[in-house]
C-alpha atoms as a PDB file:
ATOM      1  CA  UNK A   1     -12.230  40.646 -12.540  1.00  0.00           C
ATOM      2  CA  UNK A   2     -12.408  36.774 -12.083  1.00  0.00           C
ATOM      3  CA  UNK A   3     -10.702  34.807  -9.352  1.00  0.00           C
ATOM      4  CA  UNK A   4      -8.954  31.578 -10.557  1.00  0.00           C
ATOM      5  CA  UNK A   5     -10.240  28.690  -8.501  1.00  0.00           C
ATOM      6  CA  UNK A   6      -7.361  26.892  -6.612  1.00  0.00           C
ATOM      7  CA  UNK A   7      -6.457  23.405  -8.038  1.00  0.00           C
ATOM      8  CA  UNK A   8      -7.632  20.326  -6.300  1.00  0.00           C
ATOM      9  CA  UNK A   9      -4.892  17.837  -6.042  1.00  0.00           C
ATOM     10  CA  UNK A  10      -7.122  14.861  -5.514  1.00  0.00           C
ATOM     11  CA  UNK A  11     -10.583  15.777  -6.303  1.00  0.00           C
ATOM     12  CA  UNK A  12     -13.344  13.274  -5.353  1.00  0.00           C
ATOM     13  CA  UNK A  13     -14.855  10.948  -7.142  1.00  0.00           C
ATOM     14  CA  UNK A  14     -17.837   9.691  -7.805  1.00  0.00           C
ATOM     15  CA  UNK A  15     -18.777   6.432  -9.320  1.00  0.00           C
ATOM     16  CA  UNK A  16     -21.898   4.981  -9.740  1.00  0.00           C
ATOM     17  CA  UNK A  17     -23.532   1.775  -9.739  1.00  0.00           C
ATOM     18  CA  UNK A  18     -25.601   0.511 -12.229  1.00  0.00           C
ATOM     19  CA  UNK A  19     -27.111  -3.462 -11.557  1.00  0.00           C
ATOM     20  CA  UNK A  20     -30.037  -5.589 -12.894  1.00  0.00           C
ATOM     21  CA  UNK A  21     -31.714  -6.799  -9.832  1.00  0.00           C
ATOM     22  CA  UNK A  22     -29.734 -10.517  -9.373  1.00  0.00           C
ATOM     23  CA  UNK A  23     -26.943  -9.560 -10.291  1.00  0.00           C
ATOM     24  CA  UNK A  24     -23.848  -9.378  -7.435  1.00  0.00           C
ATOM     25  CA  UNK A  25     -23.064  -5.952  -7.222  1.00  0.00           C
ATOM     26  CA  UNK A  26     -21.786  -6.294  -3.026  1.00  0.00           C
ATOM     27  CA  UNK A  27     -18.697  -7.757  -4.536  1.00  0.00           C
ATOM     28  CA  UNK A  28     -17.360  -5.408  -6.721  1.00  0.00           C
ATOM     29  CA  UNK A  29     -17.990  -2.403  -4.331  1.00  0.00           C
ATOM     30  CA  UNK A  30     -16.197  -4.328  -1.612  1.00  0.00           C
ATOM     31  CA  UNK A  31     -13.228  -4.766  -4.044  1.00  0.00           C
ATOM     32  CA  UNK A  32     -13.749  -0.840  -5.383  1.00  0.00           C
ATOM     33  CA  UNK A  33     -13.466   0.384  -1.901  1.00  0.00           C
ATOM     34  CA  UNK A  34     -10.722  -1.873  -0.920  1.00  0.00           C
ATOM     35  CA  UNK A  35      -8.647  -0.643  -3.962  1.00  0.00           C
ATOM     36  CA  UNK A  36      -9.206   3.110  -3.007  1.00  0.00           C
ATOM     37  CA  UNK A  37      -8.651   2.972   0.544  1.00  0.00           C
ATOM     38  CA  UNK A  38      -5.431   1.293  -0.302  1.00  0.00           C
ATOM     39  CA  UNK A  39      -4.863   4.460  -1.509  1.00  0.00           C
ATOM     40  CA  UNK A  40      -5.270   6.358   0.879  1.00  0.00           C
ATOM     41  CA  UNK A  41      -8.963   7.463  -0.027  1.00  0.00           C
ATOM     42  CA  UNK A  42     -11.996   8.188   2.237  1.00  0.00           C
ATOM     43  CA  UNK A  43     -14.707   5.708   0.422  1.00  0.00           C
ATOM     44  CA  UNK A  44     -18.551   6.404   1.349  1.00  0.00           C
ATOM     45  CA  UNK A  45     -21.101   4.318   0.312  1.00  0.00           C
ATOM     46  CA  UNK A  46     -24.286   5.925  -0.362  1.00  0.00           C
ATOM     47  CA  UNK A  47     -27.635   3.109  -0.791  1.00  0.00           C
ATOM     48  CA  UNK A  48     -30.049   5.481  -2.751  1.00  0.00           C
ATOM     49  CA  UNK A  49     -33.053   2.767  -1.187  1.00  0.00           C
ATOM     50  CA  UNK A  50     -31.920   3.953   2.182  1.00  0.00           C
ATOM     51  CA  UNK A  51     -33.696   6.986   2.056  1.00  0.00           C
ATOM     52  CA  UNK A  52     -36.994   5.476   2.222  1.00  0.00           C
ATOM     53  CA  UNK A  53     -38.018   5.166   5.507  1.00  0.00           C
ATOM     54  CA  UNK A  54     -37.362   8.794   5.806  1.00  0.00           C
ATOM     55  CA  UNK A  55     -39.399   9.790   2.530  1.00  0.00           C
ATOM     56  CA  UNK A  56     -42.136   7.300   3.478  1.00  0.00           C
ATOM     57  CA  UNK A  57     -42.741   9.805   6.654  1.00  0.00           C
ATOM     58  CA  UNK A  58     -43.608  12.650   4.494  1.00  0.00           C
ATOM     59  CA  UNK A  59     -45.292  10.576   1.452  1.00  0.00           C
ATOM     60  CA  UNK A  60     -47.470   8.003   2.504  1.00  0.00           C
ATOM     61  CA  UNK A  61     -46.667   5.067  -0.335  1.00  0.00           C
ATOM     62  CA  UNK A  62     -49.322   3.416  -1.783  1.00  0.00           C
ATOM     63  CA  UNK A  63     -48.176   0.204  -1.104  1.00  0.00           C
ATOM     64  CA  UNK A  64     -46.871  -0.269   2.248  1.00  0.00           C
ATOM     65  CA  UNK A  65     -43.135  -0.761   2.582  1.00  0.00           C
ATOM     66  CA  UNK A  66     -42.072  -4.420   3.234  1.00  0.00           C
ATOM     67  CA  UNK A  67     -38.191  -5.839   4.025  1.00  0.00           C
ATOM     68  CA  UNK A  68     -39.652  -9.680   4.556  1.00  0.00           C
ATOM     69  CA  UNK A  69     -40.162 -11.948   2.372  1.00  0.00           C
ATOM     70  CA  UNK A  70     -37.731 -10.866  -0.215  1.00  0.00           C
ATOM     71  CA  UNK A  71     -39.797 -10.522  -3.168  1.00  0.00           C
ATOM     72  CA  UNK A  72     -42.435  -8.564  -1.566  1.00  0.00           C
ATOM     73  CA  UNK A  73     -39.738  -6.213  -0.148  1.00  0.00           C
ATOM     74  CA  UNK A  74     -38.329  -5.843  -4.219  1.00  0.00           C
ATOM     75  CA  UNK A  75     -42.128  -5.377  -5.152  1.00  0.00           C
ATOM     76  CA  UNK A  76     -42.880  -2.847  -2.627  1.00  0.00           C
ATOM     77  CA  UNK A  77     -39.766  -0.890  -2.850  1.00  0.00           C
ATOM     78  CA  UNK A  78     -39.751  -0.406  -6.740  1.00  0.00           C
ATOM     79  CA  UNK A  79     -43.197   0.720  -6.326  1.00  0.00           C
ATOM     80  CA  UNK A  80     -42.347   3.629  -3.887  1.00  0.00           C
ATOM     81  CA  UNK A  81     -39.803   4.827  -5.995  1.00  0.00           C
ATOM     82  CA  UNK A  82     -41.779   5.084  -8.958  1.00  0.00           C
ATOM     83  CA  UNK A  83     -44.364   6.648  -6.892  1.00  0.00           C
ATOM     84  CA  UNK A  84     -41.416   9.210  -5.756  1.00  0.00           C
ATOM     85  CA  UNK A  85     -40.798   9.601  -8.941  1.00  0.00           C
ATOM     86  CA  UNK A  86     -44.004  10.547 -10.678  1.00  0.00           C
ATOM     87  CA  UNK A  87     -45.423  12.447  -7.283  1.00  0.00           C
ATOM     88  CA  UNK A  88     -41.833  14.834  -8.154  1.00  0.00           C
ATOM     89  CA  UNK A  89     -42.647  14.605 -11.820  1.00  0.00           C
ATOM     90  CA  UNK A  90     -38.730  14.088 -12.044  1.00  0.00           C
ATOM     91  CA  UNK A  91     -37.396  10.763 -13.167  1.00  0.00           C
ATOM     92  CA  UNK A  92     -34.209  11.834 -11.488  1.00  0.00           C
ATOM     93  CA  UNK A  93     -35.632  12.255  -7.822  1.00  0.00           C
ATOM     94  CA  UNK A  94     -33.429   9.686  -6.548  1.00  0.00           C
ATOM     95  CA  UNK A  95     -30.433  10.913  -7.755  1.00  0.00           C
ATOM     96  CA  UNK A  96     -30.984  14.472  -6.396  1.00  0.00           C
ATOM     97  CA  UNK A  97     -31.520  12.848  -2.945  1.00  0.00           C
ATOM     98  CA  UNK A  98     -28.249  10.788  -3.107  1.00  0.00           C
ATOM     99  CA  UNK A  99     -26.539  14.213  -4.020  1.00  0.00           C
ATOM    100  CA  UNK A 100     -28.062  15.806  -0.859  1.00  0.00           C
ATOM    101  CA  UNK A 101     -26.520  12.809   1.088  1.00  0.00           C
ATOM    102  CA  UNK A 102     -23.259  13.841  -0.217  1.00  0.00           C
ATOM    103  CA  UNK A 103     -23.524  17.169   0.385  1.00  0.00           C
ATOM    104  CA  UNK A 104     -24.449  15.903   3.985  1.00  0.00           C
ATOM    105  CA  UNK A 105     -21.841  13.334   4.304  1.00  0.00           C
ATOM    106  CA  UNK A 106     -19.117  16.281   3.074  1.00  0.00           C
ATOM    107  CA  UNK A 107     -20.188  18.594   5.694  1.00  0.00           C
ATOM    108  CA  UNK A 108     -19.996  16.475   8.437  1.00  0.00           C
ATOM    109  CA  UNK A 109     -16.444  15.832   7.537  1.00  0.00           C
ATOM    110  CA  UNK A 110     -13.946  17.574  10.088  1.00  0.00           C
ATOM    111  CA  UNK A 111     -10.782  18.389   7.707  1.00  0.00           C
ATOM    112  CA  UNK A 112      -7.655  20.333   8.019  1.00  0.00           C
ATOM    113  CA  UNK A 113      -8.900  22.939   5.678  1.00  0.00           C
ATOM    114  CA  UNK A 114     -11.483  24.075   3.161  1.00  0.00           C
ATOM    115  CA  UNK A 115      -9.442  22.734   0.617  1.00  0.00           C
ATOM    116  CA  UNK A 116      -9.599  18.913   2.296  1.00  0.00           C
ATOM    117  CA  UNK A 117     -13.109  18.892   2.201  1.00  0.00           C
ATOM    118  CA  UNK A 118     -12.797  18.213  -1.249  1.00  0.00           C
ATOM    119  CA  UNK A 119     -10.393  15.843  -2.192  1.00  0.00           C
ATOM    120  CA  UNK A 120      -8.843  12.465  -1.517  1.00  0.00           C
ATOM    121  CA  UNK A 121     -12.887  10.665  -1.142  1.00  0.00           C
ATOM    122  CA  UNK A 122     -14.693   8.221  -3.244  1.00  0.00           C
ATOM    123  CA  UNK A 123     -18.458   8.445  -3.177  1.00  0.00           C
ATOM    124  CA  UNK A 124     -20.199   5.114  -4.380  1.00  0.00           C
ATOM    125  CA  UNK A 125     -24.213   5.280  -5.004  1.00  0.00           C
ATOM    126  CA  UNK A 126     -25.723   2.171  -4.982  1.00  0.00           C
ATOM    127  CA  UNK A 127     -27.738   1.891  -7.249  1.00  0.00           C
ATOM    128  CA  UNK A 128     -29.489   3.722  -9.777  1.00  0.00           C
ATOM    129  CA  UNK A 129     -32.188   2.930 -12.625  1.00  0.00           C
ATOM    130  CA  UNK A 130     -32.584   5.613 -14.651  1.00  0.00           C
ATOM    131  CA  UNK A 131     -30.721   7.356 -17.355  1.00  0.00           C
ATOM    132  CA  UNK A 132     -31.834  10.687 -15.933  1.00  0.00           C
ATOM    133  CA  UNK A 133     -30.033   9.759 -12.573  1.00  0.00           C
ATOM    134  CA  UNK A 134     -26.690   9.280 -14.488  1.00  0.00           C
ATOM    135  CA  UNK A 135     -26.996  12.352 -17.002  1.00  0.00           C
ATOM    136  CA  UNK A 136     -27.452  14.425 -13.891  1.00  0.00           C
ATOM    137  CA  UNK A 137     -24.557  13.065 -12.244  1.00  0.00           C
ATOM    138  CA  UNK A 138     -22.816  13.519 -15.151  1.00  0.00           C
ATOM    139  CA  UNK A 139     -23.961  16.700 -15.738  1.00  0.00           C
ATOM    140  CA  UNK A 140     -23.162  18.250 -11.906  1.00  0.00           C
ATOM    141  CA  UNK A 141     -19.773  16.292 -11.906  1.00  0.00           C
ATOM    142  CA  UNK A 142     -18.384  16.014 -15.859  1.00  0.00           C
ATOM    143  CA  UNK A 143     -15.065  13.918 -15.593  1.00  0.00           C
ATOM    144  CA  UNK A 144     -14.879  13.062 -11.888  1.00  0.00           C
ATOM    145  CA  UNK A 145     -18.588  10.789 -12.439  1.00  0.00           C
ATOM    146  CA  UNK A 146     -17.916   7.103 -13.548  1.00  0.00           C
ATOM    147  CA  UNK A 147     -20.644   4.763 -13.925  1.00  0.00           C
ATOM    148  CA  UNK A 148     -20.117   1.238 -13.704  1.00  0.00           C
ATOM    149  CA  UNK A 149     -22.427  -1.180 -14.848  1.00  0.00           C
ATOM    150  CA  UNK A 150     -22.727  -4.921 -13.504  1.00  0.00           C
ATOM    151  CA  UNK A 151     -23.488  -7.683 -15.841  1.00  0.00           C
ATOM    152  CA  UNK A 152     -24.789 -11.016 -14.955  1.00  0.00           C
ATOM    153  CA  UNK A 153     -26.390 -12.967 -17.871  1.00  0.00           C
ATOM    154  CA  UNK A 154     -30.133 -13.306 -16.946  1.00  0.00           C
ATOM    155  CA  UNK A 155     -30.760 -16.837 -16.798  1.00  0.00           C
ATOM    156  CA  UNK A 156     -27.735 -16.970 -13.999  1.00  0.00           C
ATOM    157  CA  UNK A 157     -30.356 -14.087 -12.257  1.00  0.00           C
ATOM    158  CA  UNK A 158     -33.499 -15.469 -12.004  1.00  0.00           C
ATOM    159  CA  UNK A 159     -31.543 -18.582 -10.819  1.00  0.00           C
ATOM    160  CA  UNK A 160     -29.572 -16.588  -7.810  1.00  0.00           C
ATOM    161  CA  UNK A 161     -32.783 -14.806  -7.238  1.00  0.00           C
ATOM    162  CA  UNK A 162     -35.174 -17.936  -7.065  1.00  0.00           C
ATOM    163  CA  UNK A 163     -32.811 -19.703  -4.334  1.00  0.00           C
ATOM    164  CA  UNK A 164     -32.931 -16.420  -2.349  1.00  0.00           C
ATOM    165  CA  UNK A 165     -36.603 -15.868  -2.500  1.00  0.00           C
ATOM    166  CA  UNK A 166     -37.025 -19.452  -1.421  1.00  0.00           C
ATOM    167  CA  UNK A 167     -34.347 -19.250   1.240  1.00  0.00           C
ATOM    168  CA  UNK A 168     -36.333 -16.243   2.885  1.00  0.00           C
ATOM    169  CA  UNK A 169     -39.668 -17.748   2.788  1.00  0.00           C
ATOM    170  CA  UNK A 170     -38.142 -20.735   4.576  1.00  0.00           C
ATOM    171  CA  UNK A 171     -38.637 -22.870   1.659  1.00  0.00           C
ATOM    172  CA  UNK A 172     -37.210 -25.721  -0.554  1.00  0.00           C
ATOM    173  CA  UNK A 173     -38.891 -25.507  -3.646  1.00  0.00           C
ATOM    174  CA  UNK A 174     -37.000 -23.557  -5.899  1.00  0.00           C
ATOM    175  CA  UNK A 175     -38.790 -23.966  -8.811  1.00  0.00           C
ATOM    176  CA  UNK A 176     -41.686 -22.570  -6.966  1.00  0.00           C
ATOM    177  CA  UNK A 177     -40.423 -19.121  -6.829  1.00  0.00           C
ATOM    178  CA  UNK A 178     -38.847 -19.266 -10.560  1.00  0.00           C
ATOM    179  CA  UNK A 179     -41.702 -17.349 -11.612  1.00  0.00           C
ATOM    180  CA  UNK A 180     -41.328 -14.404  -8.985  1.00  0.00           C
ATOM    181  CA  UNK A 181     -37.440 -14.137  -9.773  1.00  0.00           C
ATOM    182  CA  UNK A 182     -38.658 -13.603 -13.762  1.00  0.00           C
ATOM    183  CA  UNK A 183     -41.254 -10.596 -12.884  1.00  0.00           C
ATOM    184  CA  UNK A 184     -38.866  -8.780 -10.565  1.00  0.00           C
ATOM    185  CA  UNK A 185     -35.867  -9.378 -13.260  1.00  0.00           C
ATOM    186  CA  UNK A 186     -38.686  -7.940 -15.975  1.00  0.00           C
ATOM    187  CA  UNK A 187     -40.133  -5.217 -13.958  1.00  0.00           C
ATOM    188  CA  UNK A 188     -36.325  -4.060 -13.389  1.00  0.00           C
ATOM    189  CA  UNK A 189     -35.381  -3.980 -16.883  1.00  0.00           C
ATOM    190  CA  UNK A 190     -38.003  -1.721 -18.644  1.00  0.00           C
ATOM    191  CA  UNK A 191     -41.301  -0.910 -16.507  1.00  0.00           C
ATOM    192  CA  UNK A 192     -43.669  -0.973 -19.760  1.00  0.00           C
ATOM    193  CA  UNK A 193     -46.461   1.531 -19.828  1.00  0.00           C
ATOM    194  CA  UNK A 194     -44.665   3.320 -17.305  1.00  0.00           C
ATOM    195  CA  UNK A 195     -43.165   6.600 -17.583  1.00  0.00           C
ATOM    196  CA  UNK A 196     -41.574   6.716 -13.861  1.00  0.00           C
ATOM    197  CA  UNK A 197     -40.823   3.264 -13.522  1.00  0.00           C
ATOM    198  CA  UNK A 198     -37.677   1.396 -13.366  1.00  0.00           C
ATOM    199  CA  UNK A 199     -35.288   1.077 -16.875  1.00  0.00           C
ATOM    200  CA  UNK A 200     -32.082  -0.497 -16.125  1.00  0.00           C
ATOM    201  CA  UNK A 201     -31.889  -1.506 -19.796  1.00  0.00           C
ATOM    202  CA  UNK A 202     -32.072   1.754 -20.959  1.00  0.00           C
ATOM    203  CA  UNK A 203     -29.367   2.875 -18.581  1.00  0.00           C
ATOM    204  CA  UNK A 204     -26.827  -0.171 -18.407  1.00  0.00           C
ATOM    205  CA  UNK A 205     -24.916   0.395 -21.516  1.00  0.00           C
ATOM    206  CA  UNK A 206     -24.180   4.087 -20.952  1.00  0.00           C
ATOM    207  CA  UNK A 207     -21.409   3.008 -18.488  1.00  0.00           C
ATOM    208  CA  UNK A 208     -17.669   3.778 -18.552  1.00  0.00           C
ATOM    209  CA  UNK A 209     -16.915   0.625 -17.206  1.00  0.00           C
ATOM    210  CA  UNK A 210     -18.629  -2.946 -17.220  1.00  0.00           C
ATOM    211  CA  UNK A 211     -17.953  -5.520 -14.918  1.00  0.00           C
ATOM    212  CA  UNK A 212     -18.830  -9.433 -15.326  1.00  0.00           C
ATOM    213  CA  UNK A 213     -20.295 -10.769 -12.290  1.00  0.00           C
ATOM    214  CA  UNK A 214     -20.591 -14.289 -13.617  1.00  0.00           C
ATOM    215  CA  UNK A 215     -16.287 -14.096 -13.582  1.00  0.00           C
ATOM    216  CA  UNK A 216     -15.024 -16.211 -10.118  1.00  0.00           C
ATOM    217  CA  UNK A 217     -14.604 -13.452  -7.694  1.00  0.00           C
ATOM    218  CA  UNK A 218     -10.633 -12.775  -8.979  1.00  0.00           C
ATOM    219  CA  UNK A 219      -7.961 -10.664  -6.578  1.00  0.00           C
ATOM    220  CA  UNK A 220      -8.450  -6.944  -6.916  1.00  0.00           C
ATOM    221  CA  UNK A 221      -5.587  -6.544  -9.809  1.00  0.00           C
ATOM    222  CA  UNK A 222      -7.437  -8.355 -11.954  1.00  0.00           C
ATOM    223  CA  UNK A 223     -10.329  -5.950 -11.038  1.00  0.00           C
ATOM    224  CA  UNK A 224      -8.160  -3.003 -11.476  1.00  0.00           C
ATOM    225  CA  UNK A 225      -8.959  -2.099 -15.221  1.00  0.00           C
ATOM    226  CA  UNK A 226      -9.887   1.313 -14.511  1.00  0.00           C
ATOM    227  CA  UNK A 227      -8.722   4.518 -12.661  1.00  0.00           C
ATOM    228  CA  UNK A 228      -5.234   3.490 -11.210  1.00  0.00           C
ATOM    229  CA  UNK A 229      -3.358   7.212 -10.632  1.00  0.00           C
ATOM    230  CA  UNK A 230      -4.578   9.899  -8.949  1.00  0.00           C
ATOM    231  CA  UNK A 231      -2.871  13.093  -8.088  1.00  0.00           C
ATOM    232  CA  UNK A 232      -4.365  16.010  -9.496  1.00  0.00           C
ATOM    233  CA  UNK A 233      -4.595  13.436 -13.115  1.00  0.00           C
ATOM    234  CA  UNK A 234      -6.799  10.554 -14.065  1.00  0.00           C
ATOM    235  CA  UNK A 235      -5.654   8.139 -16.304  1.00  0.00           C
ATOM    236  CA  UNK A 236      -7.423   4.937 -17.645  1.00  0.00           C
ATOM    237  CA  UNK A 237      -5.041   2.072 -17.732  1.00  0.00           C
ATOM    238  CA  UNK A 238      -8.139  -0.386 -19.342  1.00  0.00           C
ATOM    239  CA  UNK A 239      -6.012  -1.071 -22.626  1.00  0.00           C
ATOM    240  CA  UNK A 240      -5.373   1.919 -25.400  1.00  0.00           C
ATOM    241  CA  UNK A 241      -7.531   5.082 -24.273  1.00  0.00           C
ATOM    242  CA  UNK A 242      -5.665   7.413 -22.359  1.00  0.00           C
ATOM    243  CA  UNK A 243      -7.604  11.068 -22.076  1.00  0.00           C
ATOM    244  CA  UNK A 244      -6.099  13.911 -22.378  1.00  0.00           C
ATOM    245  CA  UNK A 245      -4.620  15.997 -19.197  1.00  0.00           C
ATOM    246  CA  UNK A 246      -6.390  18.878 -20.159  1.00  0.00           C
ATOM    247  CA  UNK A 247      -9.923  17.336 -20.342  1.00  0.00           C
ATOM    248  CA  UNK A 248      -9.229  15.622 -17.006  1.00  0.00           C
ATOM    249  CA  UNK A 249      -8.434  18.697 -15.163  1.00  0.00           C
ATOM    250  CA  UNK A 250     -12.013  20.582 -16.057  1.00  0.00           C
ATOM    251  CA  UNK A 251     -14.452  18.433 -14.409  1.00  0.00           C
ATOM    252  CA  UNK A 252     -17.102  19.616 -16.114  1.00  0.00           C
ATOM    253  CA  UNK A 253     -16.042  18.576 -19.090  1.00  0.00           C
ATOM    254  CA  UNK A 254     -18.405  16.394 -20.959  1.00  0.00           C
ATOM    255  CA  UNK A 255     -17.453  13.006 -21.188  1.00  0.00           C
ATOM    256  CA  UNK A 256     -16.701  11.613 -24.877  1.00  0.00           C
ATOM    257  CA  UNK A 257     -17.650   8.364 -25.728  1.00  0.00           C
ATOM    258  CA  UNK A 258     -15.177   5.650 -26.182  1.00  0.00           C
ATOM    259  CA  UNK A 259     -15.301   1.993 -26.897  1.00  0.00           C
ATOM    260  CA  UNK A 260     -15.909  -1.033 -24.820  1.00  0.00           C
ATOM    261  CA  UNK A 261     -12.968  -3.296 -24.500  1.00  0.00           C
ATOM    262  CA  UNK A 262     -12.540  -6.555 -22.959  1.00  0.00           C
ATOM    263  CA  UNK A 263     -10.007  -6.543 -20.269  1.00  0.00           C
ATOM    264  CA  UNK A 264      -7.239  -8.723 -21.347  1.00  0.00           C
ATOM    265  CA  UNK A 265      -7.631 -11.335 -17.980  1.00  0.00           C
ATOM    266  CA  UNK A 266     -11.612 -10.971 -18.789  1.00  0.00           C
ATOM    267  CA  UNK A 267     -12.708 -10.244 -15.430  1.00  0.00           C
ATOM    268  CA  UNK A 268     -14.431  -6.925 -16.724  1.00  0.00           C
ATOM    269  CA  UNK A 269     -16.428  -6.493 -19.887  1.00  0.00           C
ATOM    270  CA  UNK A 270     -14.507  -2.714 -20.560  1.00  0.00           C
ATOM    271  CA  UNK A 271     -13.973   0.629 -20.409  1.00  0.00           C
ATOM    272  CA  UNK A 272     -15.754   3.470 -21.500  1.00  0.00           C
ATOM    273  CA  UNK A 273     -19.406   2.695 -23.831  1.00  0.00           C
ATOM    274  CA  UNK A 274     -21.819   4.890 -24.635  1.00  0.00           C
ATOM    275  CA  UNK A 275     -23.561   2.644 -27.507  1.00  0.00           C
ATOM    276  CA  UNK A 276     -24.800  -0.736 -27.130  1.00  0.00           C
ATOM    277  CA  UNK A 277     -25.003  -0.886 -31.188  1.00  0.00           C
ATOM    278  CA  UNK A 278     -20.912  -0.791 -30.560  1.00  0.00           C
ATOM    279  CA  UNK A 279     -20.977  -3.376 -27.990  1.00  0.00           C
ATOM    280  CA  UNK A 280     -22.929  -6.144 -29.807  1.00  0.00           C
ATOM    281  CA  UNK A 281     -20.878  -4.632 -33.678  1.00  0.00           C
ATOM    282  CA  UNK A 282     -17.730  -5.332 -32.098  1.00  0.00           C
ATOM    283  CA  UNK A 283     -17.709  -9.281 -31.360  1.00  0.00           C
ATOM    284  CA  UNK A 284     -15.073  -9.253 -33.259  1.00  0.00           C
ATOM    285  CA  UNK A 285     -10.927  -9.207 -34.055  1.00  0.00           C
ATOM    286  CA  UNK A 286      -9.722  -5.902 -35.159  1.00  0.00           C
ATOM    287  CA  UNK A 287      -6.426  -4.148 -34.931  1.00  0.00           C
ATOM    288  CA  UNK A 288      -6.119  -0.490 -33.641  1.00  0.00           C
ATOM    289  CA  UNK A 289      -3.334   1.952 -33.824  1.00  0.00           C
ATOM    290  CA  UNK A 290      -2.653   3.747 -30.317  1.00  0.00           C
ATOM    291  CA  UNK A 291       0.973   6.332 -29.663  1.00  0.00           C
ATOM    292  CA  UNK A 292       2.225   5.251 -32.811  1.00  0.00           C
ATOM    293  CA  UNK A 293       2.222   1.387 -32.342  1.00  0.00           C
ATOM    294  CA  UNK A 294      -0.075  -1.364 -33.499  1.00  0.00           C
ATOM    295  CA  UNK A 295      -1.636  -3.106 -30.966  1.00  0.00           C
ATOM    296  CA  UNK A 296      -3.751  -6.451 -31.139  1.00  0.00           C
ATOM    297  CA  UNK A 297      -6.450  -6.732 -29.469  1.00  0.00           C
ATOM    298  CA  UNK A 298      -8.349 -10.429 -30.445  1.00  0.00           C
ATOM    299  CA  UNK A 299     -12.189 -11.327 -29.921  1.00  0.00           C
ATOM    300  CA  UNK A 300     -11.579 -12.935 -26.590  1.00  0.00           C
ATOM    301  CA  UNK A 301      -9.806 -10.146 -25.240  1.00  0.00           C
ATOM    302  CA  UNK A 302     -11.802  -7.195 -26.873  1.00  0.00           C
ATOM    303  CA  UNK A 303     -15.286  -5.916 -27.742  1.00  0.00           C
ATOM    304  CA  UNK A 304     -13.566  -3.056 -30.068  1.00  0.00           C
ATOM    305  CA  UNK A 305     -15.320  -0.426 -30.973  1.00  0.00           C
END
C-alpha cells in the first residue's frame, strides 16, 4: 500500500540563468530576487563558478586559475570547467554540483517543520552553459525549473566587454582589447572541436523566459512577465498561456513547449520557447484565439509562435 505524499503549499523554485558572457545578467537577478522576497520568499543565489577554488584542491587545472586581469580570469575559468567536464566525462558536472549546493543550502536551513524545508524559497544558479545542465534540472525538478535566458545583441557585448577588459588592465585603449572581447564572446557561444566545452548557443533558446538586457533597466512590473501567484498554483501571466492546474501540481511533469511572446511593454523577449526556428518564423503579426476571445497580439508586441 502507497502513502500519498502531503501537498506542498509553496514548493520551491528553481530558476536558472542562462547568459552569453557580456551580457548583464546582475540586473535581472537583483530585480528576480527583489520581486520574490516581496513575497515573502527565501531567495538563494547559487554562482556555479564558485565552486572552483574548492574543485581546484582536488583537480589540479591545467591552466592555473586567474581572477586579474579580466580576460585571463574568463580564459582560465572556462578552461577548468571544460577540464571538469571531460575529466567527469559528464557535460552536466556543473549542474550536479550546484544541486549538491542546494541540497547543502536546504539542510542548513532551521525551519518550523519538515514540511518548511521545502517551500516558500527561490533558488537562482548563475549561470549555466550547457543544455545537459538544464535537461537535468529539468529532469530532477519538471514544473518547478524555469530557465531564463539573457539577451544582449553581440555587438553591444564585445563593446561592454572591451571597456571592462581595458578598465582592469588600467588602460585607455579600448580598441586595443576589441579583439579579446570577440574570442571570449566566440569561445562562449559554441567551443568548436570541443565536446566539453562551453555552448551557450545551443542552450539559450531552450528557455521559458527571455529577457532583453539592451532594454533601460525598467521598475520591476515591467519585469514581472512571468510567475506572479504562488500558493500551492503557478500561473504565467506573460500574455495568453495559462497551464493547466493539474500539470502544475506534479512537478515532475515534463514541461511542454510553448511560444515566445513579446511582452507587451517590451522589456522581455517572452515566455516559454523551446525552438529557435519559432523565434526567428514568428517576426511577425498574427492573431490567436485564447478562453474563447480573440486577442491581438502585433509584431512589436509579439514573436508568436
Amino acid at each position: 500500500m502507497t502513502e500519498d505524499l502531503p501537498a506542498i503549499p509553496n514548493p520551491e523554485l528553481v530558476f536558472g540563468f542562462v547568459a552569453p558572457i557580456g551580457a548583464d545578467v546582475d540586473a535581472p537577478i537583483a530585480l528576480f530576487t527583489r520581486y520574490f522576497e516581496n513575497r515573502g520568499y527565501r531567495v538563494e543565489l547559487i554562482k556555479v563558478t564558485k565552486v572552483f577554488p574548492i574543485l581546484k584542491r582536488f583537480i589540479k587545472p591545467e591552466k592555473p586559475l586567474i581572477f586579474s586581469p579580466l580576460y585571463h580570469r574568463y580564459k582560465s575559468h572556462i578552461a577548468y570547467g571544460n577540464q571538469l567536464r571531460e575529466f567527469f566525462g559528464d557535460n552536466a558536472f556543473l549542474a550536479k554540483t550546484a544541486l549538491f549546493r542546494i541540497l547543502m543550502k536546504r539542510n542548513r536551513r532551521k525551519p518550523l517543520t519538515d514540511a518548511d524545508r521545502y517551500q516558500k524559497t527561490v533558488f537562482i544558479i548563475q549561470q549555466f552553459k550547457r543544455k545537459e545542465e538544464i535537461e537535468l534540472l529539468r529532469h530532477i525538478y519538471g514544473r518547478l525549473f524555469f530557465q531564463v535566458s539573457i539577451y544582449s545583441r553581440r555587438s553591444a557585448r564585445i563593446d561592454y566587454l572591451a571597456r571592462r577588459f581595458a578598465h582592469s588592465e588600467d588602460s585607455s585603449d579600448i580598441d586595443a582589447c576589441r579583439k579579446l572581447a570577440e574570442d571570449v564572446v566566440q569561445q562562449d557561444t559554441k567551443e568548436i572541436g570541443s565536446p566539453y566545452g562551453q555552448s551557450v548557443g545551443d542552450t539559450f533558446h531552450d528557455a521559458d523566459f527571455i529577457v532583453n538586457a539592451d532594454i533601460p533597466t525598467p521598475s520591476v512590473e515591467r519585469w514581472s512577465c512571468f510567475l506572479n501567484h504562488f500558493g500551492g498554483k503557478i500561473r504565467w501571466i506573460a500574455g495568453l498561456f495559462t497551464p493547466p492546474v493539474s500539470r502544475l501540481s506534479n512537478p515532475f511533469h515534463k514541461p511542454r513547449s510553448g511560444s515566445i511572446r513579446r511582452c507587451r511593454n517590451g522589456a522581455c523577449l517572452g515566455c516559454s520557447s523551446r525552438s529557435s526556428r519559432r523565434y526567428r518564423a514568428g517576426l511577425r503579426s498574427r492573431s490567436r484565439t485564447h478562453a474563447g476571445r480573440r486577442t491581438r497580439i502585433s509584431a512589436s508586441a509579439t514573436i508568436a509562435r
